[in-house]
Every structure is written in C-alpha cells, then in structure tokens.
Protein backbone atom coordinates (compact mmCIF):
# COMPACT_ATOMS: atom_id res chain seq x y z
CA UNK A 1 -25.26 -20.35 -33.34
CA UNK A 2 -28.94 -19.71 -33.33
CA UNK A 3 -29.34 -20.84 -30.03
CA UNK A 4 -26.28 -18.60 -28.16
CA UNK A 5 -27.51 -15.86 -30.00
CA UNK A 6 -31.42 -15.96 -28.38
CA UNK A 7 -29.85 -16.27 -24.74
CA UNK A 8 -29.94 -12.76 -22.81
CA UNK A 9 -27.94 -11.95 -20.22
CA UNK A 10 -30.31 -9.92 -17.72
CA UNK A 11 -29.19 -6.42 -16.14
CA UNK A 12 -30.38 -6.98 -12.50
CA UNK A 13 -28.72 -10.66 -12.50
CA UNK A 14 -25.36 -9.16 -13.87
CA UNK A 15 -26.08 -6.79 -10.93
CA UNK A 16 -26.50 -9.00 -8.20
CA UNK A 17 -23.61 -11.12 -9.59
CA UNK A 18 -21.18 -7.65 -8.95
CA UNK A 19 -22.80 -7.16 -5.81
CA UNK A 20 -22.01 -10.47 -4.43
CA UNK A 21 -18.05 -10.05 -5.57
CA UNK A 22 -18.16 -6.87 -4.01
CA UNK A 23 -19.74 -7.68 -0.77
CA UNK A 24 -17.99 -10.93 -0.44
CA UNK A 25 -21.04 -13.22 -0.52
CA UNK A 26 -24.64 -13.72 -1.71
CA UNK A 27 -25.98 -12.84 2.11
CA UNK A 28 -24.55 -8.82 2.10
CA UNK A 29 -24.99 -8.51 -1.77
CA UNK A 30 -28.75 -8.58 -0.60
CA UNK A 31 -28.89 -6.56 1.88
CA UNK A 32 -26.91 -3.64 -0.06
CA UNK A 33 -29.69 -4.53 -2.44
CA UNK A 34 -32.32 -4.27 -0.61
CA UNK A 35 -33.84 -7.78 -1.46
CA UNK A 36 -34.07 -11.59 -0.24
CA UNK A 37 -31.36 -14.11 -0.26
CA UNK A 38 -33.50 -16.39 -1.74
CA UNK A 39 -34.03 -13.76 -4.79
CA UNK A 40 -30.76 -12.63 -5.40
CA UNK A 41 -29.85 -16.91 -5.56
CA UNK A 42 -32.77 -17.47 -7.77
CA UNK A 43 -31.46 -14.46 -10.00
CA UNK A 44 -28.25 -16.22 -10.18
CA UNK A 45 -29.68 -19.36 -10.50
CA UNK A 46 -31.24 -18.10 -13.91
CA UNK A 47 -28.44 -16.76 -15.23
CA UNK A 48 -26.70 -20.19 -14.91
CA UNK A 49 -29.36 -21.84 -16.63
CA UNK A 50 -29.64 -19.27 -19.45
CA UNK A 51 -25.72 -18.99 -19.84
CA UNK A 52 -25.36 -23.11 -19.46
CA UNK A 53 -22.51 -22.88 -17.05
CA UNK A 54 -21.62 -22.48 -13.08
CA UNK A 55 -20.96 -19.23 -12.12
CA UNK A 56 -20.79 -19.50 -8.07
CA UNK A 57 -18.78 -22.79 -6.91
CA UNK A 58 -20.94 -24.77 -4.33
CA UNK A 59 -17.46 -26.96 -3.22
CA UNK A 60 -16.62 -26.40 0.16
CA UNK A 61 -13.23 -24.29 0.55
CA UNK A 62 -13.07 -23.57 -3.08
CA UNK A 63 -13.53 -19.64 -4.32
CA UNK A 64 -16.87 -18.40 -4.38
CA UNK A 65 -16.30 -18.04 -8.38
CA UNK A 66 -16.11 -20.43 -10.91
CA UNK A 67 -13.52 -19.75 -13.93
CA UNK A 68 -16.33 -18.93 -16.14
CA UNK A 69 -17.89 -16.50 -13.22
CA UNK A 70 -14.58 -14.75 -13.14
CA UNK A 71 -14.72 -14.22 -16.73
CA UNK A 72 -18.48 -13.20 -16.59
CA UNK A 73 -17.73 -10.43 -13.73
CA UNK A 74 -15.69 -8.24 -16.02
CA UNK A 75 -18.09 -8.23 -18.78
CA UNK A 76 -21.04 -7.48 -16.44
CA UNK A 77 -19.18 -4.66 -14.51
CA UNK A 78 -18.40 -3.37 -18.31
CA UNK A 79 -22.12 -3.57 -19.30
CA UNK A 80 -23.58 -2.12 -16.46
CA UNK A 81 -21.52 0.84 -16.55
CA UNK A 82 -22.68 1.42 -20.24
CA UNK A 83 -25.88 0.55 -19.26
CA UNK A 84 -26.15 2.75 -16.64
CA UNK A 85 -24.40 5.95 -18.51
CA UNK A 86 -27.17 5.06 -21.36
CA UNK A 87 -29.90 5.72 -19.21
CA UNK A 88 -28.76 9.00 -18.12
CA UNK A 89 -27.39 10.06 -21.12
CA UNK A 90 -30.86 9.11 -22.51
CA UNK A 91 -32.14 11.61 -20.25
CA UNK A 92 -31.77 14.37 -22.40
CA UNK A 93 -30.70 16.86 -19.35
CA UNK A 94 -30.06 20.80 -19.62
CA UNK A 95 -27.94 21.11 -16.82
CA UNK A 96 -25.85 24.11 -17.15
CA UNK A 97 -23.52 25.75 -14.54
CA UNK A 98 -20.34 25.53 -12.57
CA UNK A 99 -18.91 23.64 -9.88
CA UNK A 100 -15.38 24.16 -7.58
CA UNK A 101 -14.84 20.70 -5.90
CA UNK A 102 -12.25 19.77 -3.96
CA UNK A 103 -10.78 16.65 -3.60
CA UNK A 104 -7.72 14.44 -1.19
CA UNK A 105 -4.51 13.00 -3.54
CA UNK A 106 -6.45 9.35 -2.56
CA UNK A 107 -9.92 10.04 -3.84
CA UNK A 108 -8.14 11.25 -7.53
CA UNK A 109 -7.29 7.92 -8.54
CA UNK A 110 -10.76 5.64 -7.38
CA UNK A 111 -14.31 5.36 -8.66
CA UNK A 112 -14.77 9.10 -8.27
CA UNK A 113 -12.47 9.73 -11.17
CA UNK A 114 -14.83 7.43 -12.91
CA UNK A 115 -17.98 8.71 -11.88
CA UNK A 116 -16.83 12.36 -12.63
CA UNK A 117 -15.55 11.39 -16.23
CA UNK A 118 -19.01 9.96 -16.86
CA UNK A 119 -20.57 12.94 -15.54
CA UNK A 120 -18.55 15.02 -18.09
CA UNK A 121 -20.18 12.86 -21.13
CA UNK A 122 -23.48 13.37 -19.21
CA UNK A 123 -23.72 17.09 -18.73
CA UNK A 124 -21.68 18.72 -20.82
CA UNK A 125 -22.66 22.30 -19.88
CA UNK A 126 -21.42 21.50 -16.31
CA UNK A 127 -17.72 23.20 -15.98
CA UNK A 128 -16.07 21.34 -12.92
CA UNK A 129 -12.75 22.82 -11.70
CA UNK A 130 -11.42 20.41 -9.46
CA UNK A 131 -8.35 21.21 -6.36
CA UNK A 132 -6.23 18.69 -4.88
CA UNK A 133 -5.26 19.57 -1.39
CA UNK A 134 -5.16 17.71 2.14
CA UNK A 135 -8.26 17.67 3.89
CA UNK A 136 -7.63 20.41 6.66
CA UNK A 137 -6.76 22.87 3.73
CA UNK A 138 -9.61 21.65 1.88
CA UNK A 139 -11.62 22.88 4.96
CA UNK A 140 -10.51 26.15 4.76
CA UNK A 141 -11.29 26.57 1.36
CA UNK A 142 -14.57 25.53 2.21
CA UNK A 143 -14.96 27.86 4.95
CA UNK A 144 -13.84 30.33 2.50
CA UNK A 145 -16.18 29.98 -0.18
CA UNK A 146 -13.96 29.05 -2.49
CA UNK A 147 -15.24 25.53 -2.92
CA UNK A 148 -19.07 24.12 -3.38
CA UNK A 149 -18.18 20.69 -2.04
CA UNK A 150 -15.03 18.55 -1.42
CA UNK A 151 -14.15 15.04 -0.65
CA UNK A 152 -12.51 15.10 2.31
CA UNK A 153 -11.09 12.50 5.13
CA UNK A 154 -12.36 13.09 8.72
CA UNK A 155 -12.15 11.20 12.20
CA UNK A 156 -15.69 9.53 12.02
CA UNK A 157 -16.30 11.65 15.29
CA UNK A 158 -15.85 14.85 13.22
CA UNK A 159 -18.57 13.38 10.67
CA UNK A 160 -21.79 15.59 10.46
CA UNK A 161 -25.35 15.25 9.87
CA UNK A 162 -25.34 16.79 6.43
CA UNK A 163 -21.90 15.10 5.25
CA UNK A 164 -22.41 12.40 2.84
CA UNK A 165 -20.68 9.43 3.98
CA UNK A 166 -18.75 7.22 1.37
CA UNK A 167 -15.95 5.36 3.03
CA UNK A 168 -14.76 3.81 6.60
CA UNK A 169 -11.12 2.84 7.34
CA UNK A 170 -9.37 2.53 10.31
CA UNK A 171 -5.84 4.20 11.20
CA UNK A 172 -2.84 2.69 12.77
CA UNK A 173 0.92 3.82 14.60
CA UNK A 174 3.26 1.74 11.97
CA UNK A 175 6.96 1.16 11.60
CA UNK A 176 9.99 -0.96 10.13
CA UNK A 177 10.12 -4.51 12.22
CA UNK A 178 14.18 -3.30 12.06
CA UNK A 179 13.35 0.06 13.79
CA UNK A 180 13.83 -0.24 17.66
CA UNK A 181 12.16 2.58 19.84
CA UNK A 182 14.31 3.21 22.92
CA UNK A 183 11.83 3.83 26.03
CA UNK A 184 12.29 7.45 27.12
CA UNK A 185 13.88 8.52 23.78
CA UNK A 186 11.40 11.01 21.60
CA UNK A 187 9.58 8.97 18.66
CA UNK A 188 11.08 9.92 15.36
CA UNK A 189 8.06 11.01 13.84
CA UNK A 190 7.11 10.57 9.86
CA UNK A 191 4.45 13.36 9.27
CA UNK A 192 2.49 14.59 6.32
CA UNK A 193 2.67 18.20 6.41
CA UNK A 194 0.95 20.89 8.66
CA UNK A 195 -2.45 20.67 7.00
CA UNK A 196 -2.55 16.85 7.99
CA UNK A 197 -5.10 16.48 10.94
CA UNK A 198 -3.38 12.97 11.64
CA UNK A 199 -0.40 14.79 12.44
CA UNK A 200 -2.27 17.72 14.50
CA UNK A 201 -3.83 14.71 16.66
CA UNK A 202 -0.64 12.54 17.09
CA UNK A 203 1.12 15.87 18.59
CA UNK A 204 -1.35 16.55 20.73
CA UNK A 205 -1.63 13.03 22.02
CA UNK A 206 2.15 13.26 22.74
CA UNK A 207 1.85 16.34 25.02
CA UNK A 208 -1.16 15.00 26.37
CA UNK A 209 0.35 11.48 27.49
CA UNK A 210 3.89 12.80 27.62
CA UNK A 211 5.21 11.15 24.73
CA UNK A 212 7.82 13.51 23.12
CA UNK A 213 7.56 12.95 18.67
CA UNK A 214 10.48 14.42 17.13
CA UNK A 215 9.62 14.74 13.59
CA UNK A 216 12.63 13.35 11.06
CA UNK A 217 10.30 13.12 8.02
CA UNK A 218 7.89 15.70 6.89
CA UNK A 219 5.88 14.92 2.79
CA UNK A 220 2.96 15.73 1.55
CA UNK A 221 2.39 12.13 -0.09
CA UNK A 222 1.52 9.16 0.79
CA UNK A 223 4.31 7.34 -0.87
CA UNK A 224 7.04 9.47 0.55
CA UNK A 225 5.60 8.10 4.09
CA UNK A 226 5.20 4.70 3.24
CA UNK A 227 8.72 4.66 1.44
CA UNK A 228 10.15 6.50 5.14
CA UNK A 229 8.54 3.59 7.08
CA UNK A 230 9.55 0.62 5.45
CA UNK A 231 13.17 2.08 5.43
CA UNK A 232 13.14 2.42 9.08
CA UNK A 233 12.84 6.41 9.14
CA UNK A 234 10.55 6.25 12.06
CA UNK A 235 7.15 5.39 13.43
CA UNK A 236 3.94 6.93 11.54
CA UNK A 237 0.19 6.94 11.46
CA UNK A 238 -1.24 5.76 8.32
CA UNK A 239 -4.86 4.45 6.97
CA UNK A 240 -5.64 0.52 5.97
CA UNK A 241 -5.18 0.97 2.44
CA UNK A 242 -1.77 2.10 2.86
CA UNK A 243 0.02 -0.99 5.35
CA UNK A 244 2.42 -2.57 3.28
CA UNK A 245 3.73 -6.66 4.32
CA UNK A 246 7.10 -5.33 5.24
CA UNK A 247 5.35 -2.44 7.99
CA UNK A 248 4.44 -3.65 11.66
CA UNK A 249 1.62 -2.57 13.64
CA UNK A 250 2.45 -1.15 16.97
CA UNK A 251 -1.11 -0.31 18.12
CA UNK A 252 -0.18 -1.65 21.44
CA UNK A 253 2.59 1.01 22.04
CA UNK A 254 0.51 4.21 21.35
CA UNK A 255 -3.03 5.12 22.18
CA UNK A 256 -5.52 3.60 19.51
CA UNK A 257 -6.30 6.03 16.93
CA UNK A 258 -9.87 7.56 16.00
CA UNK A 259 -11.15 5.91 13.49
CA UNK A 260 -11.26 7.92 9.47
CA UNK A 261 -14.41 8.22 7.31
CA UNK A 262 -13.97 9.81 3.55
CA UNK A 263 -17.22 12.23 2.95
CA UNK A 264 -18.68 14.95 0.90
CA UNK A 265 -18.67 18.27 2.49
CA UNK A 266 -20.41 21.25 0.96
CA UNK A 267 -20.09 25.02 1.32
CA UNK A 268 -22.62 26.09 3.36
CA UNK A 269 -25.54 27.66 2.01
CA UNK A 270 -24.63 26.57 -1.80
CA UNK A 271 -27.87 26.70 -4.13
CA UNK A 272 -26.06 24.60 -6.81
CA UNK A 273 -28.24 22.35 -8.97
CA UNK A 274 -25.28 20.89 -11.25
CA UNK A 275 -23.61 20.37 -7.59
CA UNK A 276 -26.25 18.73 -6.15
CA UNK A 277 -26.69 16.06 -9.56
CA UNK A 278 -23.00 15.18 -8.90
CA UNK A 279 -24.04 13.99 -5.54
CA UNK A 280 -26.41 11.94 -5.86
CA UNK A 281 -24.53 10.36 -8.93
CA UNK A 282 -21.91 9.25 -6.06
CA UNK A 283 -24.63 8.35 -3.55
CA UNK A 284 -25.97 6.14 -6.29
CA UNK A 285 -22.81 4.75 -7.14
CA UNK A 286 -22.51 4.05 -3.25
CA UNK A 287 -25.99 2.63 -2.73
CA UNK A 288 -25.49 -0.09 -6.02
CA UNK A 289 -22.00 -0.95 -4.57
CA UNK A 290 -21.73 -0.28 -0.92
CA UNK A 291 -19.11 1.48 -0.96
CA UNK A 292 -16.58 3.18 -3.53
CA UNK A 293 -13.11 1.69 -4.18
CA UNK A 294 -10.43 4.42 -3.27
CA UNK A 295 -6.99 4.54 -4.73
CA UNK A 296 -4.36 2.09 -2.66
C-alpha cells in the first residue's frame, strides 16, 4: 500500500494524455500544445512507468488506448477540471458586474454550459442573463445593444477580425434515401424559421440558379428538421453534427454550401471587464483543447 500511495500522477502528463484523445494522436496533441513530439511521448512515457501499466497501445491496428488508458482518461479529464477551477478560484478575484450574452439552442448543451457554470462558482458577483435565439436574431440584438456578446453560427466568410473563433463545421443539402426529387418539380424545402441565415442563403441560391424550393416544413429546432428528413418530408441543409445514418448527402445535386464557423461576437464598443474574463475563460478552454465539444 505504501508504495501506490507515494506514486503521483502529474498534471501536465494527465494533460497531454486528454490532448492526445482529443486530437486523435500524440503528433496534433503537440502541436495544440505547443511542444515536441518527443516531449509529450516522454511525458507519457513517465506516467506509464510511475502508474506501472500501458496507457497508449503500440500494436498495429489496435486503439490508440489501452483498457487501463481508457479508464485513466476519465479520471484525468475529472482532475484537471478541479484542478484548473482551484487555481482560479484560488485567485481570490473581485469581479463584480453584469453581463447579457446570447447564445444558439446548440451551444446550450456543450462545454460552454460547463465553462459558464464554473464561472458562476468563480465570480460570484458576476450576474449573467443568458438568451437563446437563432443567430440572425441574435445579431440584431447585438446591433441593438441589448446584448454584450453572443455565441453565434456564421458562414466562415462572414467571420471578422475581432470575432473569436471556436468551432468549424461544414454544411450539407440532405434527404430521406426514399425521397425522390422529380427534375423540374420545386424542392420541398425543410427550413428553420425566418431568422435562419441557412434558409435566407438556400432561397437565394434557388432564384439565383433557378431552382424553385417550396417550403413544406418550417421549426425552429433542430430535431423537428432532422425528424422531417429522415421521414422523407423533403430535402434540407443541415451542419455535420446533425447527419444521422438513415439521411443521404446530395451535395452533388445543389451548389456546395459555405462552410459554418461558431464564434463570439460582442456589442460594439462594450467596456465590460466581467465580459471580457468570460472570454478568455473560453479562449483558454479552446487553446488546452483545440476546440470545444458542441451539443450533437
């Protein structure tokens, strides 16, 4: 017992090790990083040693974790966060004030729910008043001054210099593999509604390239959509995260769509020093991680 109990288990190794299952390999774990391959190995490499087991398999075709690395992933993603919220809580901060965010029905189910519940227990003199809304109405609001910041969707065209960038995905034209489109026939369309800027583009594509959309299925959620395409309602546009097995890609058919980037957008000339903590809590979150896992 002696001797399990003088073995540590150190912070930047459990680190690395969540890097490289995020990242998908030891390679981009240290470039997100910012370190060697060789160090981020030796790191792991030492915590082997100390922990007398195999955490990455070195078999050819076999997953990059071992049982026991699997096991060690979700206590090092548990003690890192409590690590991490330790540190700042440590801190001893004064923050005081107010902030109106805004936020897409994706980005309320992901890390950012995490980060901002953590940032509650952090600064507890911060009031944050959060709206849900689609992004184009989430604009407005913005525009309006009735926001300091949201989390928005965008074409990555549409992305600007002082936007802070959190997530890539790609769009695609979907549909049922039982839904035939007759050639010459308007495209039943399945649309979120009016504040959707997918929608604004597809329509505008259509008179553009003469297509005629006819749309049969108008909701505000993503489910409703998905639940219209996979029971043949009609063709729609919808991100990565939201294909299901039973949808089929038809790319081919319709002009490729732009591709989407998730950011932060503030209110312009906002002097808001609770607003501007919350951000760089998510750009950390995004520089230790890459990226930041949205809801699916």
């Amino acid at each position: 017992m002696a001797g399990v109990m003088s073995r540590r288990l150190d912070v930047d190794a459990l680190r690395a090790l969540v890097a490289i299952e995020k990242h998908g390999g030891v390679t981009r774990a240290a470039e997100m990083l910012g370190l060697s391959q060789s160090a981020v190995s030796h790191k792991i490499r030492r915590l082997e040693a100390s922990l007398d087991c195999e955490i990455l398999s070195r078999k050819a075709n076999a997953p990059m974790f071992t049982s026991s690395g699997q096991d060690l992933l979700g206590y090092a993603r548990r003690i890192l966060g409590i690590h991490d919220e330790a540190i700042l809580s440590l801190s001893k901060s004064t923050l005081q004030g107010k902030i109106a965010l805004g936020m897409t029905e994706d980005t309320t189910c992901t890390d950012l729910s995490r980060i901002l519940g953590r940032f509650r227990r952090l600064y507890p003199e911060v009031s944050v008043r959060t709206q849900v809304r689609m992004s184009l109405a989430l604009q407005k609001l913005l525009g309006e001054g009735a926001l300091d910041a949201a989390i928005i969707q965008v074409f990555q065209h549409d992305v600007r210099p002082t936007d802070v960038l959190l997530f890539r995905e790609t769009l695609h034209w979907v549909k049922s593999p039982e839904l035939t489109l007759a050639k010459g026939d308007p495209v039943p369309f399945l649309s979120f509604d009016e504040n959707c800027f997918y929608r604004r583009w597809g329509l505008d594509l259509g008179q553009d390239e003469g297509t005629v959309f006819e749309i049969v299925f108008e909701c505000s959620s993503a489910a409703g959509i998905i639940a219209g395409v996979t029971s043949g309602l009609g063709v729609a546009l919808l991100s990565q995260r939201h294909l299901r097995p039973g949808m089929e890609i038809v790319d081919k058919s319709f002009p490729k769509p732009p591709d989407l980037a998730y950011v932060i957008r503030r209110a312009r000339n906002v002097r808001n020093p609770a607003l501007e903590t919350l951000v760089r809590e998510i750009e950390a979150e995004v520089r230790r991680h890459g990226t930041l896992q949205i809801a699916v």
